[in-house]
N, C-alpha and C. Protein backbone atom coordinates (compact mmCIF):
# COMPACT_ATOMS: atom_id res chain seq x y z
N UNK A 1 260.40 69.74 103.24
CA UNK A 1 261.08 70.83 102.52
C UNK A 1 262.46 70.33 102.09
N UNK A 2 262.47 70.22 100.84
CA UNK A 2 263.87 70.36 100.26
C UNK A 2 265.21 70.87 101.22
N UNK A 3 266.16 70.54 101.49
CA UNK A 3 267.37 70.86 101.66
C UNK A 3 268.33 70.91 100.78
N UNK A 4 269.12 71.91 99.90
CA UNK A 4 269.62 72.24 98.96
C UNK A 4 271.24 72.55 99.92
N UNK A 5 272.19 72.23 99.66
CA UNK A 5 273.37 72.29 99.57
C UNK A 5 274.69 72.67 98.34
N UNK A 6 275.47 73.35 98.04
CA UNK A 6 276.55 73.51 97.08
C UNK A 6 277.71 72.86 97.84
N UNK A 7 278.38 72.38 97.08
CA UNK A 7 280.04 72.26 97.57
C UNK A 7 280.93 73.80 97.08
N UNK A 8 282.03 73.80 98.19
CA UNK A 8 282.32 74.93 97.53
C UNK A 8 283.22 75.18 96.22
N UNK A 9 283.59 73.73 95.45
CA UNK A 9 283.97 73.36 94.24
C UNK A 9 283.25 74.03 93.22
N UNK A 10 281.54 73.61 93.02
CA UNK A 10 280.80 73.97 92.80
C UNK A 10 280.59 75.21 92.71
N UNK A 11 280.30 75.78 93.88
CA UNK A 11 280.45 77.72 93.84
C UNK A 11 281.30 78.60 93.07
N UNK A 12 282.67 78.14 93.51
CA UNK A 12 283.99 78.33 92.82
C UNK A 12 283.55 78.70 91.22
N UNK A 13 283.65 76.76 90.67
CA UNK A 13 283.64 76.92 89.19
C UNK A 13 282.38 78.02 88.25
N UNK A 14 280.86 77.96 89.43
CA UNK A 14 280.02 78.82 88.85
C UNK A 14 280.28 80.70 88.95
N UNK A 15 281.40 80.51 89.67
CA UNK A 15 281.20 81.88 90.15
C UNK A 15 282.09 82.56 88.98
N UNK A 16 283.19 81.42 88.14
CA UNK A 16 283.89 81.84 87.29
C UNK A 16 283.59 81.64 85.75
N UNK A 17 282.02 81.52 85.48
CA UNK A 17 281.94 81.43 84.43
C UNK A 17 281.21 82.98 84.05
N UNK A 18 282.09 83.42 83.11
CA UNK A 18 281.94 84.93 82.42
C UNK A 18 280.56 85.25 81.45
N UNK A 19 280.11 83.60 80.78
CA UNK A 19 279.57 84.01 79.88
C UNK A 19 277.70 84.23 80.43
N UNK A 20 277.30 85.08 80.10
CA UNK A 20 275.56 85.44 80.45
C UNK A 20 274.65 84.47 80.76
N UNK A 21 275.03 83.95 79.22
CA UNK A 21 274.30 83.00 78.66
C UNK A 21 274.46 81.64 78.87
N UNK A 22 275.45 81.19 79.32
CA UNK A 22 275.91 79.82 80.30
C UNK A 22 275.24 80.06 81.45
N UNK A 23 275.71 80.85 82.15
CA UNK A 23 274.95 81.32 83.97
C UNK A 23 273.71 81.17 83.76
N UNK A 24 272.76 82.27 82.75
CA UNK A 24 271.25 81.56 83.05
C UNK A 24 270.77 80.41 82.57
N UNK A 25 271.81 79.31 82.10
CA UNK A 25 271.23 78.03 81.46
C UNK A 25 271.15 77.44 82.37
N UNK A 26 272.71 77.11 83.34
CA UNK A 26 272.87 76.91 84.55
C UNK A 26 272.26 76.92 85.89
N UNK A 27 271.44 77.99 85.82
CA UNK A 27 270.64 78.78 86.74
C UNK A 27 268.94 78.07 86.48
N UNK A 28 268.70 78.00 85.47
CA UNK A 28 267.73 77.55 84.96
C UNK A 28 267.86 75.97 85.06
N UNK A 29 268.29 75.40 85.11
CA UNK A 29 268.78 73.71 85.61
C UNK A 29 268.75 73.73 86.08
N UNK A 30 269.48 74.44 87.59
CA UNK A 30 269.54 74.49 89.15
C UNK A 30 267.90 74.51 89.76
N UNK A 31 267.05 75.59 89.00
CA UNK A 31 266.03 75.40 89.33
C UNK A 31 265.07 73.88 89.56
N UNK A 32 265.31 73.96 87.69
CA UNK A 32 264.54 72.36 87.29
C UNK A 32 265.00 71.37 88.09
N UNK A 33 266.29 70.75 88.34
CA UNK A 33 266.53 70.34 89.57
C UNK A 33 266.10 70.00 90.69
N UNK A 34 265.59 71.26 91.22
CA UNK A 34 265.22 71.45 92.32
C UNK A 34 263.82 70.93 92.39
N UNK A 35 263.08 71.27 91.64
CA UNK A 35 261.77 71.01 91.38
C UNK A 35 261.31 69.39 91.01
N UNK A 36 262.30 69.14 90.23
CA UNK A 36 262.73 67.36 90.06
C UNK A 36 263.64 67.09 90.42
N UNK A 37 264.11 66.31 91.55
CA UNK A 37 265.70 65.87 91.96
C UNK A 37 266.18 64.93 91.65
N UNK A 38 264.78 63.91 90.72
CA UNK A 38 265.49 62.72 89.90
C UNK A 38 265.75 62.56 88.27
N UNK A 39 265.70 64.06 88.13
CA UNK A 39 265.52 64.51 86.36
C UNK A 39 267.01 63.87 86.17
N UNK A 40 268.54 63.73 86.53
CA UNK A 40 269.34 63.59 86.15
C UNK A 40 269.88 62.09 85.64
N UNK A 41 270.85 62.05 84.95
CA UNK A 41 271.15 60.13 84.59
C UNK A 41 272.18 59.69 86.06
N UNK A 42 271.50 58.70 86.63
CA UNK A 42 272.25 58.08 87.51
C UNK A 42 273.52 57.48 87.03
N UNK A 43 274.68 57.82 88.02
CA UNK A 43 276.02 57.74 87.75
C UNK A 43 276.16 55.94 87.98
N UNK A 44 276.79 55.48 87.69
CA UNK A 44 277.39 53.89 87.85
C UNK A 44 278.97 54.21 88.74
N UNK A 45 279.14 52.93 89.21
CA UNK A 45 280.73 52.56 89.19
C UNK A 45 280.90 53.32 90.24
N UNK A 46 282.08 53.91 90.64
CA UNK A 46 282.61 54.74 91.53
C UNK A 46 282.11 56.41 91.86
N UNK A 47 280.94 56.25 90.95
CA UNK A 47 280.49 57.77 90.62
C UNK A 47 279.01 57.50 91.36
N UNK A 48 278.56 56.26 91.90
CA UNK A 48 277.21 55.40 92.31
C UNK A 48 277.05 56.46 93.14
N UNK A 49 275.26 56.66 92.80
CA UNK A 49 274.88 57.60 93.87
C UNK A 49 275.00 59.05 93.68
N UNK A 50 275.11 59.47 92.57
CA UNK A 50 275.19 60.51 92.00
C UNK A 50 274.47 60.84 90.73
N UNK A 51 274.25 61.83 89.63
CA UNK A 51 273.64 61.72 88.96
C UNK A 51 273.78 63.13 88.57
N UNK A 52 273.55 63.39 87.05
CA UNK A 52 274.22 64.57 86.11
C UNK A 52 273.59 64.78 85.21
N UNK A 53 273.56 65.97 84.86
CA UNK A 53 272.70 66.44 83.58
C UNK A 53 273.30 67.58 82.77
N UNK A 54 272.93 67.41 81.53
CA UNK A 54 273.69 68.58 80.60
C UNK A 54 273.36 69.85 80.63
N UNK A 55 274.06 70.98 81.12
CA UNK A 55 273.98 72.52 80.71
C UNK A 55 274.45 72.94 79.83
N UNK A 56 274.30 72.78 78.12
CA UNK A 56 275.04 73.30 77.10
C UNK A 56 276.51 72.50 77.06
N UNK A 57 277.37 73.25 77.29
CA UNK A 57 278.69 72.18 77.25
C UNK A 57 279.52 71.86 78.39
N UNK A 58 278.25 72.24 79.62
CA UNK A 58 278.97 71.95 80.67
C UNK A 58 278.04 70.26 81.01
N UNK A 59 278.80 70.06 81.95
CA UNK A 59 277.79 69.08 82.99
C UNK A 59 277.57 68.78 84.30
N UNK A 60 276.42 69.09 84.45
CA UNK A 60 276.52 69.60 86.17
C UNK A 60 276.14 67.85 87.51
N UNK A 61 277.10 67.76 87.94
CA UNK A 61 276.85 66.76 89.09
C UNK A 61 276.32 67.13 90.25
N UNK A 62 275.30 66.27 90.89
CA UNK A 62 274.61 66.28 91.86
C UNK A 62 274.42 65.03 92.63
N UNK A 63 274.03 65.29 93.74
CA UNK A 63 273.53 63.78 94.73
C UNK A 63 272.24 64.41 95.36
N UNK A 64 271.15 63.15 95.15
CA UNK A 64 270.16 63.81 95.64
C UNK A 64 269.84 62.54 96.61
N UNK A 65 269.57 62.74 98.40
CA UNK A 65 269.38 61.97 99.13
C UNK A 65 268.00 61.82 99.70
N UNK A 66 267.14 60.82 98.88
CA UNK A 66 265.79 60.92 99.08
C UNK A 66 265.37 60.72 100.91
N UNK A 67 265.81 59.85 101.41
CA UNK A 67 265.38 59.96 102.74
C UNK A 67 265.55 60.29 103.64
N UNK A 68 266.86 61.46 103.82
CA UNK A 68 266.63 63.19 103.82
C UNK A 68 266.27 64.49 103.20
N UNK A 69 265.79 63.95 102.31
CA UNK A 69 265.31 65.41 101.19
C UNK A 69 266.16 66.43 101.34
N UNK A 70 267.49 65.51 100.31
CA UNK A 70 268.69 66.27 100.48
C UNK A 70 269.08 66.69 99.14
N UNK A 71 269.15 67.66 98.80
CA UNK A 71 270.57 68.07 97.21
C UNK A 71 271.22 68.64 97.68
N UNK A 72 272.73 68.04 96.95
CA UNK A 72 273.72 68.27 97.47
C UNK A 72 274.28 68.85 95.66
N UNK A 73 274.65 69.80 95.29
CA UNK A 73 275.24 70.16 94.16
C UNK A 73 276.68 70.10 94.14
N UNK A 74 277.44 69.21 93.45
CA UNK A 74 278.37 68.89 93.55
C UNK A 74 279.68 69.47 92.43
N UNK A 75 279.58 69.17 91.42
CA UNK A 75 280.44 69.76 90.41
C UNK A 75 279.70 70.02 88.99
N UNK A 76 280.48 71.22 88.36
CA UNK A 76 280.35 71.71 87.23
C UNK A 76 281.65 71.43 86.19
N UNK A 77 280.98 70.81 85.48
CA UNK A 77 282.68 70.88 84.63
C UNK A 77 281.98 70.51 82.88
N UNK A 78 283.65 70.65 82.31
CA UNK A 78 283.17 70.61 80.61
C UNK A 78 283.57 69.04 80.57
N UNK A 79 283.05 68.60 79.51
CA UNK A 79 283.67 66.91 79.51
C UNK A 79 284.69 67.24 78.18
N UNK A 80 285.53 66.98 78.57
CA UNK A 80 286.84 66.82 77.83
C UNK A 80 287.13 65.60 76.66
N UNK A 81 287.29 66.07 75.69
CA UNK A 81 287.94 65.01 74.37
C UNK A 81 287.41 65.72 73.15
């Protein structure tokens, strides 16, 4: 069985997004996710061991630890520039 975890970074930033229609995109990823824990692009460099996928104009970070059947949901954020 899956073990699913949030940081409370994570919670935070989801708990403050206003718009409907972001939350169930969000929500709807969280799922897919869950269901695939290697759907995301593996991070490089100092980010190793992690891995992220696009929600509209956010992008959501995760670590998924296969030999604990672990997700760990880590951050939500917009990419900036």
């Amino acid at each position: 069985m899956l073990n699913v975890e949030h940081s409370p970074n994570f919670l935070s930033v989801v708990a403050k997004i206003k718009n409907a229609g972001e939350k169930e995109r969000i929500r709807k990823l969280i799922k897919k996710i869950i269901e695939v824990p290697e759907i995301g692009k593996p991070m490089r460099y100092s980010r190793q061991g992690t891995r992220e996928v696009y929600a509209g104009s956010f992008r959501l970070s995760y670590s998924y630890v296969k030999k604990e059947d672990k997700l760990i949901f880590l951050d939500l954020y917009r990419k900036g520039g």
